[in-house]
N, C-alpha and C. Protein backbone atom coordinates (compact mmCIF):
# COMPACT_ATOMS: atom_id res chain seq x y z
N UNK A 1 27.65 -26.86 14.93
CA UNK A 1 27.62 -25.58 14.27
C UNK A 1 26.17 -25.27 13.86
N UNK A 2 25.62 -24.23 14.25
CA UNK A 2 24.19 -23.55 14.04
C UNK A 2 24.52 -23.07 12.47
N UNK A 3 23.12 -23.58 11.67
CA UNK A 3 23.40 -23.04 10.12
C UNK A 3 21.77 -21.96 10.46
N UNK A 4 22.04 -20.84 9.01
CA UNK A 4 20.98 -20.17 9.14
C UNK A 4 20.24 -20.34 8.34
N UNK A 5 18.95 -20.25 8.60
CA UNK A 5 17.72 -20.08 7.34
C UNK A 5 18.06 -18.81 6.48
N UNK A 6 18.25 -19.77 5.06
CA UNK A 6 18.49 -18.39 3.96
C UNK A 6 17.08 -18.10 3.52
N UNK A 7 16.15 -18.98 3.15
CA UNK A 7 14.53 -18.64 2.93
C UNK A 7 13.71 -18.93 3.69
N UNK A 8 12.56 -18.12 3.02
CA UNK A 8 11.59 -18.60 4.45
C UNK A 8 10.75 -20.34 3.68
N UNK A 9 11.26 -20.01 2.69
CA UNK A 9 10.65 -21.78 2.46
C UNK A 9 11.36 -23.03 3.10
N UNK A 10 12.13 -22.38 4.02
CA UNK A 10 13.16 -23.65 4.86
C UNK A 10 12.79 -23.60 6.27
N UNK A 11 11.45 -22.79 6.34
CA UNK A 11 11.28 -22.30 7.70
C UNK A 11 10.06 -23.67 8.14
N UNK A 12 10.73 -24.47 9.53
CA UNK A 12 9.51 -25.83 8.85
C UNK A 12 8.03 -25.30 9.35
N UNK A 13 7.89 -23.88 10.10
CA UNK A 13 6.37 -23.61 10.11
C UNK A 13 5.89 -22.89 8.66
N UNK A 14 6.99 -22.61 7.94
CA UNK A 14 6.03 -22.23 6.66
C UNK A 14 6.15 -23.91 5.58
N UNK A 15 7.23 -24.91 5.74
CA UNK A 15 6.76 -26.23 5.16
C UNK A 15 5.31 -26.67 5.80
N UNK A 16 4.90 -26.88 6.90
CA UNK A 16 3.94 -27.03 7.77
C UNK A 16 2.49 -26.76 6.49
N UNK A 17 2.59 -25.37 6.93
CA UNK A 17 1.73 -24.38 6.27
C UNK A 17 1.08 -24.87 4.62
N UNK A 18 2.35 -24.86 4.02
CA UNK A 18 2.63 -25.25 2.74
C UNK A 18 2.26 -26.48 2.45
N UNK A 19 2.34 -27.67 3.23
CA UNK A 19 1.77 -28.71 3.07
C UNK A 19 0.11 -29.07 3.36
N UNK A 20 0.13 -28.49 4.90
CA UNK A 20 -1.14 -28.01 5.36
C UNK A 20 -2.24 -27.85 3.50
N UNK A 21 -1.94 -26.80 2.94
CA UNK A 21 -2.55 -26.28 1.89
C UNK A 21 -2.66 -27.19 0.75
N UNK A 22 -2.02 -27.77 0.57
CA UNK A 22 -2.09 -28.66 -0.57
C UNK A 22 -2.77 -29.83 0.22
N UNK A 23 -2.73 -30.03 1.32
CA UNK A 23 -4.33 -31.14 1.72
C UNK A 23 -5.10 -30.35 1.60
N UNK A 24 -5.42 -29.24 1.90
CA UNK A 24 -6.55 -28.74 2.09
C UNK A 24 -6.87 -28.96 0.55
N UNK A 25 -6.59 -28.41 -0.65
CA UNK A 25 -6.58 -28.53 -1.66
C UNK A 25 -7.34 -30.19 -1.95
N UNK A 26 -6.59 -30.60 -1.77
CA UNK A 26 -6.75 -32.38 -2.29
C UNK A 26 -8.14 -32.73 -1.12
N UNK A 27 -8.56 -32.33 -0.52
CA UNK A 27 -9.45 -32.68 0.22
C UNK A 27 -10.51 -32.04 -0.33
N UNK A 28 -10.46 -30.66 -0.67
CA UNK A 28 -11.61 -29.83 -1.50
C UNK A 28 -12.13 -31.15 -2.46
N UNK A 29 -11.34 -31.20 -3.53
CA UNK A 29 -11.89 -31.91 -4.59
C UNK A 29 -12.59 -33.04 -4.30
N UNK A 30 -12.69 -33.55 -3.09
CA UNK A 30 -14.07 -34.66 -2.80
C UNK A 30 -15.09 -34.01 -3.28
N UNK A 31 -15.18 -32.97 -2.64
CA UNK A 31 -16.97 -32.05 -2.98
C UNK A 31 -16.98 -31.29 -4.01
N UNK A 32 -15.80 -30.90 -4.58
CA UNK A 32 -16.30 -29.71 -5.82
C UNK A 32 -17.52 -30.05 -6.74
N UNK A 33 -17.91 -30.97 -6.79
CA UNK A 33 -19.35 -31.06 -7.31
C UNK A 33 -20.58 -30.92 -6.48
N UNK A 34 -20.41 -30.36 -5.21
CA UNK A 34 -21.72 -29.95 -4.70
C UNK A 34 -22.23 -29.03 -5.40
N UNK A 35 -23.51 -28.25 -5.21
CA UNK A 35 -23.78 -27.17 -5.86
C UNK A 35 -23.45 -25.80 -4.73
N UNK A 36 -23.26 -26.13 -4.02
CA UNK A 36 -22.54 -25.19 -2.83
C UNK A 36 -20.73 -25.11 -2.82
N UNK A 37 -20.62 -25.73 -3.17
CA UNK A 37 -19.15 -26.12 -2.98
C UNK A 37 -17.99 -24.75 -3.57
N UNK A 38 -18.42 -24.23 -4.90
CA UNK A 38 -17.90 -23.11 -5.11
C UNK A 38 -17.47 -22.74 -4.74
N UNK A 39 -18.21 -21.68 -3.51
CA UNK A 39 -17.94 -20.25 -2.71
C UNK A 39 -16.92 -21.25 -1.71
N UNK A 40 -17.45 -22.18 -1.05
CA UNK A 40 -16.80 -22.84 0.07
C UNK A 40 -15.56 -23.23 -0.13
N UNK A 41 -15.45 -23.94 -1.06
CA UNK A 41 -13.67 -24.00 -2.26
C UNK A 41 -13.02 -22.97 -1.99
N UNK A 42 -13.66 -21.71 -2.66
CA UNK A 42 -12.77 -20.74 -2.83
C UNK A 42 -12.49 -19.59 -1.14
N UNK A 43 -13.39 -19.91 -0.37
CA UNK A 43 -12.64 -19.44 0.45
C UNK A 43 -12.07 -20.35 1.68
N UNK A 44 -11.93 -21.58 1.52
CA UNK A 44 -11.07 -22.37 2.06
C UNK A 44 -10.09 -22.06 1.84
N UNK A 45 -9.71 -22.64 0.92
CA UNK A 45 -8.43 -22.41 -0.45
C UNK A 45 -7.79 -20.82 0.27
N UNK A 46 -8.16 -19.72 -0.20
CA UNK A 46 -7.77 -18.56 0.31
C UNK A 46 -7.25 -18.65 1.23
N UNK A 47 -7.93 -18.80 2.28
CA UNK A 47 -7.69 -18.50 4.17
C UNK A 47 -6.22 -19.74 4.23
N UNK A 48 -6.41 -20.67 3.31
CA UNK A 48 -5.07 -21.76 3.85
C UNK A 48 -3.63 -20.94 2.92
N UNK A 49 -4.20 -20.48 1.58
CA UNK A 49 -3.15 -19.78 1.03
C UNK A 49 -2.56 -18.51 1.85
N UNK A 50 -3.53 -17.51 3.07
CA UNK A 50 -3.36 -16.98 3.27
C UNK A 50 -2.14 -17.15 4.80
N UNK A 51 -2.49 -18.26 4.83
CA UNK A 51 -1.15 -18.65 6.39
C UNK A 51 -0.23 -18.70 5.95
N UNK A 52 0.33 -19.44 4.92
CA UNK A 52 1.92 -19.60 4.33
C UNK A 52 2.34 -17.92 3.64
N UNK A 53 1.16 -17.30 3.22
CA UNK A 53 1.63 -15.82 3.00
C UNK A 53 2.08 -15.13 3.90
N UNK A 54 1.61 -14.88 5.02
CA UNK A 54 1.57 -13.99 5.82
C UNK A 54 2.99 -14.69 6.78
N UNK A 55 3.32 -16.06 6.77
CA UNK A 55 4.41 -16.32 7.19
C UNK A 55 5.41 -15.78 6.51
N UNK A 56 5.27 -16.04 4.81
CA UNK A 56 6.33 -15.43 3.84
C UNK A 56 6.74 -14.37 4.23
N UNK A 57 5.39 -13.50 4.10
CA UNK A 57 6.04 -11.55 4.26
C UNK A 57 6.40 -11.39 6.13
N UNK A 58 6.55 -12.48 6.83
CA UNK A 58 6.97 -12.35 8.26
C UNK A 58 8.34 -12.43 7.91
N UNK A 59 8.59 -13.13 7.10
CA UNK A 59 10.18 -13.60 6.79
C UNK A 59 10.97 -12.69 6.53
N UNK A 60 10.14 -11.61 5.42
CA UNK A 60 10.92 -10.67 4.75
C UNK A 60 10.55 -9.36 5.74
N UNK A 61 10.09 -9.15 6.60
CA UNK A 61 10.27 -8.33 7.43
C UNK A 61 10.95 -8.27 8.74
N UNK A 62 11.80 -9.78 8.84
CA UNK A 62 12.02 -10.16 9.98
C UNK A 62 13.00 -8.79 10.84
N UNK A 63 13.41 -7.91 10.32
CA UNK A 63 14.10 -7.03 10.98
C UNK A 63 13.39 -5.91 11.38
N UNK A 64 12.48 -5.72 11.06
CA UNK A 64 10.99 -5.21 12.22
C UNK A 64 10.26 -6.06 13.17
N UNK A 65 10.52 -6.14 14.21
CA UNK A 65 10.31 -7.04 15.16
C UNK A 65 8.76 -6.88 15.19
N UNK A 66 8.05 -5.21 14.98
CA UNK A 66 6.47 -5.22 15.34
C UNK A 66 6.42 -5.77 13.65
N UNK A 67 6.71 -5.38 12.50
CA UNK A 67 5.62 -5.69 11.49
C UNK A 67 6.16 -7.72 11.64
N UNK A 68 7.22 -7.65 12.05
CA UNK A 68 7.22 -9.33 12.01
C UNK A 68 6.01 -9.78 12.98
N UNK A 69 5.95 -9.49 14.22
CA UNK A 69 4.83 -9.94 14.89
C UNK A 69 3.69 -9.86 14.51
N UNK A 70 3.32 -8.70 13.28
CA UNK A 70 2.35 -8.65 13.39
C UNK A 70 1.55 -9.71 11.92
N UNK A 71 2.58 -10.24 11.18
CA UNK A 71 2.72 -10.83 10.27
C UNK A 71 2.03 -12.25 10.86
N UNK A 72 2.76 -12.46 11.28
CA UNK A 72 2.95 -14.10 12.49
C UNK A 72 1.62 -13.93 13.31
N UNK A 73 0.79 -12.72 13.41
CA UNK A 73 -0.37 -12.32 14.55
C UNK A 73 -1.18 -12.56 13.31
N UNK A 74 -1.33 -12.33 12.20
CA UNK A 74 -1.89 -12.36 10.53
C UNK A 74 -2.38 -14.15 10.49
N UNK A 75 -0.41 -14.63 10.20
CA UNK A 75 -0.93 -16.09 10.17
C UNK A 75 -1.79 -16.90 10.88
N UNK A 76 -1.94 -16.52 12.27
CA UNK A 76 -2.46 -17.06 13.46
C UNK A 76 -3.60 -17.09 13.29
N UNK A 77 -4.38 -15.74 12.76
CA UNK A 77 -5.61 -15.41 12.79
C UNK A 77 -6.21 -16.45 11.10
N UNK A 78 -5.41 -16.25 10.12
CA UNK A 78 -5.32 -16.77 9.13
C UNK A 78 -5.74 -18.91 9.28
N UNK A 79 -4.66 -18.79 9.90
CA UNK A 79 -5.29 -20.74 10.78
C UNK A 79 -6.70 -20.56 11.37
N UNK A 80 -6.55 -19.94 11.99
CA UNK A 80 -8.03 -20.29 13.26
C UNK A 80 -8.96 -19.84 11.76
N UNK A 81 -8.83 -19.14 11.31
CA UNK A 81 -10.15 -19.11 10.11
C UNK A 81 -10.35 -20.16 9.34
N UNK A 82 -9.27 -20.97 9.16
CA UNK A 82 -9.12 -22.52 8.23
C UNK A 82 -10.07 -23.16 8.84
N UNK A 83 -9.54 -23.56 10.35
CA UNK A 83 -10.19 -24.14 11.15
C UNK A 83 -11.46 -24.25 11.19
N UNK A 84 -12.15 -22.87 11.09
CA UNK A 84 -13.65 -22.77 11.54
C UNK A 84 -14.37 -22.97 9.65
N UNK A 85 -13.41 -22.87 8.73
CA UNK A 85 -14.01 -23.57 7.66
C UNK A 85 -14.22 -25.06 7.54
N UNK A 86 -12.78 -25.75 8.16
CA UNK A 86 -12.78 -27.04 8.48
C UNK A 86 -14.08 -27.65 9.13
N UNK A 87 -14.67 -26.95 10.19
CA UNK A 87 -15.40 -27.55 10.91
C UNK A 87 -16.73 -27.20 10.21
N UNK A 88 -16.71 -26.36 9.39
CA UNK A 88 -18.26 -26.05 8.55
C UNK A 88 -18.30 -27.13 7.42
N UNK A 89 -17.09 -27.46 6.85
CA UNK A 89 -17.26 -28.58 5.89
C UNK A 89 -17.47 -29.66 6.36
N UNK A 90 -17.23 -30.11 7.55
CA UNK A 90 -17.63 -31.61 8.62
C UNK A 90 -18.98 -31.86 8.62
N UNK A 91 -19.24 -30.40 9.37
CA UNK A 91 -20.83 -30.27 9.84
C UNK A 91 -21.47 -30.54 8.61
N UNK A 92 -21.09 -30.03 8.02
CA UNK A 92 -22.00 -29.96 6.60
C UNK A 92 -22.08 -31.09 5.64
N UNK A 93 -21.13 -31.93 6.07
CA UNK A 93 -21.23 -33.32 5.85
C UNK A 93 -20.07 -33.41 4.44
N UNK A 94 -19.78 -32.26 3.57
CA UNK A 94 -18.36 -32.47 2.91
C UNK A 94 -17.06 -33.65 3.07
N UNK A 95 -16.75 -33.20 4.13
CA UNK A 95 -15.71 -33.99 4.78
C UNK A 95 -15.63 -34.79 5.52
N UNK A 96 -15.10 -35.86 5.60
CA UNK A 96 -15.35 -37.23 6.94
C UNK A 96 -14.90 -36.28 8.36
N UNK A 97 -15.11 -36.76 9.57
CA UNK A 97 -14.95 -36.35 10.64
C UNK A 97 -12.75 -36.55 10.56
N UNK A 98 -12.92 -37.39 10.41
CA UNK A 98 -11.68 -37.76 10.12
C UNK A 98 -10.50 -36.99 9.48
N UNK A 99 -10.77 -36.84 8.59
CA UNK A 99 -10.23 -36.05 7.25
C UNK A 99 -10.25 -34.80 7.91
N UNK A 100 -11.41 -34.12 8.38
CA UNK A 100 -11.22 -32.77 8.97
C UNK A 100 -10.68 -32.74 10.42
N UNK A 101 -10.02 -33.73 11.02
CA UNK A 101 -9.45 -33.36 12.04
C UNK A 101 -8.05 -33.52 11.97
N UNK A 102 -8.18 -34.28 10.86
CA UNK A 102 -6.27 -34.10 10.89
C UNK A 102 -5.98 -33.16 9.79
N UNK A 103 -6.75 -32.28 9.06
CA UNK A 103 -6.58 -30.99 8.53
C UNK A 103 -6.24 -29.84 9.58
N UNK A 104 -7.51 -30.24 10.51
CA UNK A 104 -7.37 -29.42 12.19
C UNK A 104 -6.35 -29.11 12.36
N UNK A 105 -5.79 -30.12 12.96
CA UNK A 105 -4.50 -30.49 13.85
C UNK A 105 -3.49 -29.85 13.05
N UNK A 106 -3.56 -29.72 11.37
CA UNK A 106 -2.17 -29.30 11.03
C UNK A 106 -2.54 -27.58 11.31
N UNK A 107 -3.31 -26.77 11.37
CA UNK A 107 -4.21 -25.60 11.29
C UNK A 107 -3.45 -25.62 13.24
N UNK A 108 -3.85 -26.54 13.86
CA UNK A 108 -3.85 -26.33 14.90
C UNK A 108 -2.08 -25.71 15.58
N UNK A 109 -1.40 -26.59 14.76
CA UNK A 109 0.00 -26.13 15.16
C UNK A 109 0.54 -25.35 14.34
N UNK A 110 -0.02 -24.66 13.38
CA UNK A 110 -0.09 -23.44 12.76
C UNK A 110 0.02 -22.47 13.96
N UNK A 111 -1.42 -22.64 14.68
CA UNK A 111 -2.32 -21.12 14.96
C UNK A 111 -1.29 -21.28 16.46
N UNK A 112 -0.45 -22.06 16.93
CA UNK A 112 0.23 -22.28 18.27
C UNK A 112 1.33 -21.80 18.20
């Protein structure tokens, strides 16, 4: 018997998402004492809060097939921006190579 998703918090690409963010989170706080780290915090943080949003309001529009797509076209764009923060905090020496690739990878099957 097929059961249905009553929320979108049961949806496992918005658990994904949702978890995704709270590493990202817990990974910030290595560096919050750079003197750069600020701005870079806060729009990490954002862009990862902003994938599990834009999945949310996909949820609640799901009976518009375009604003749902275009929600889900939101999140997508929303990952690949994580991503290219991910890889600025590597470069930049913030984050172990490590640490930012398996942040990647969760970003990665986000943005897929």
């Amino acid at each position: 018997m097929q059961t249905h998703t009553q929320r979108f918090q049961d949806l496992p690409i918005y658990q994904l998402a949702f978890q995704a963010s709270v590493e990202v989170f817990a990974s910030a706080q290595a560096f919050a004492d750079a003197p750069e780290a600020p701005d870079l915090i806060r729009r990490l943080l954002a862009q990862s809060r902003k994938v599990r949003a834009h999945i949310a309001r996909a949820w609640g529009k799901r009976q518009d097939q375009v604003a749902l797509v275009g929600e889900l076209c939101a999140a997508q764009d929303a990952a690949s921006e994580v991503q290219r923060w991910i890889e600025a905090t590597v470069l930049e020496g913030y984050l172990s190579a490590d640490a930012g690739q398996t942040l990647y990878d969760h970003y990665r099957a986000i943005h897929t």
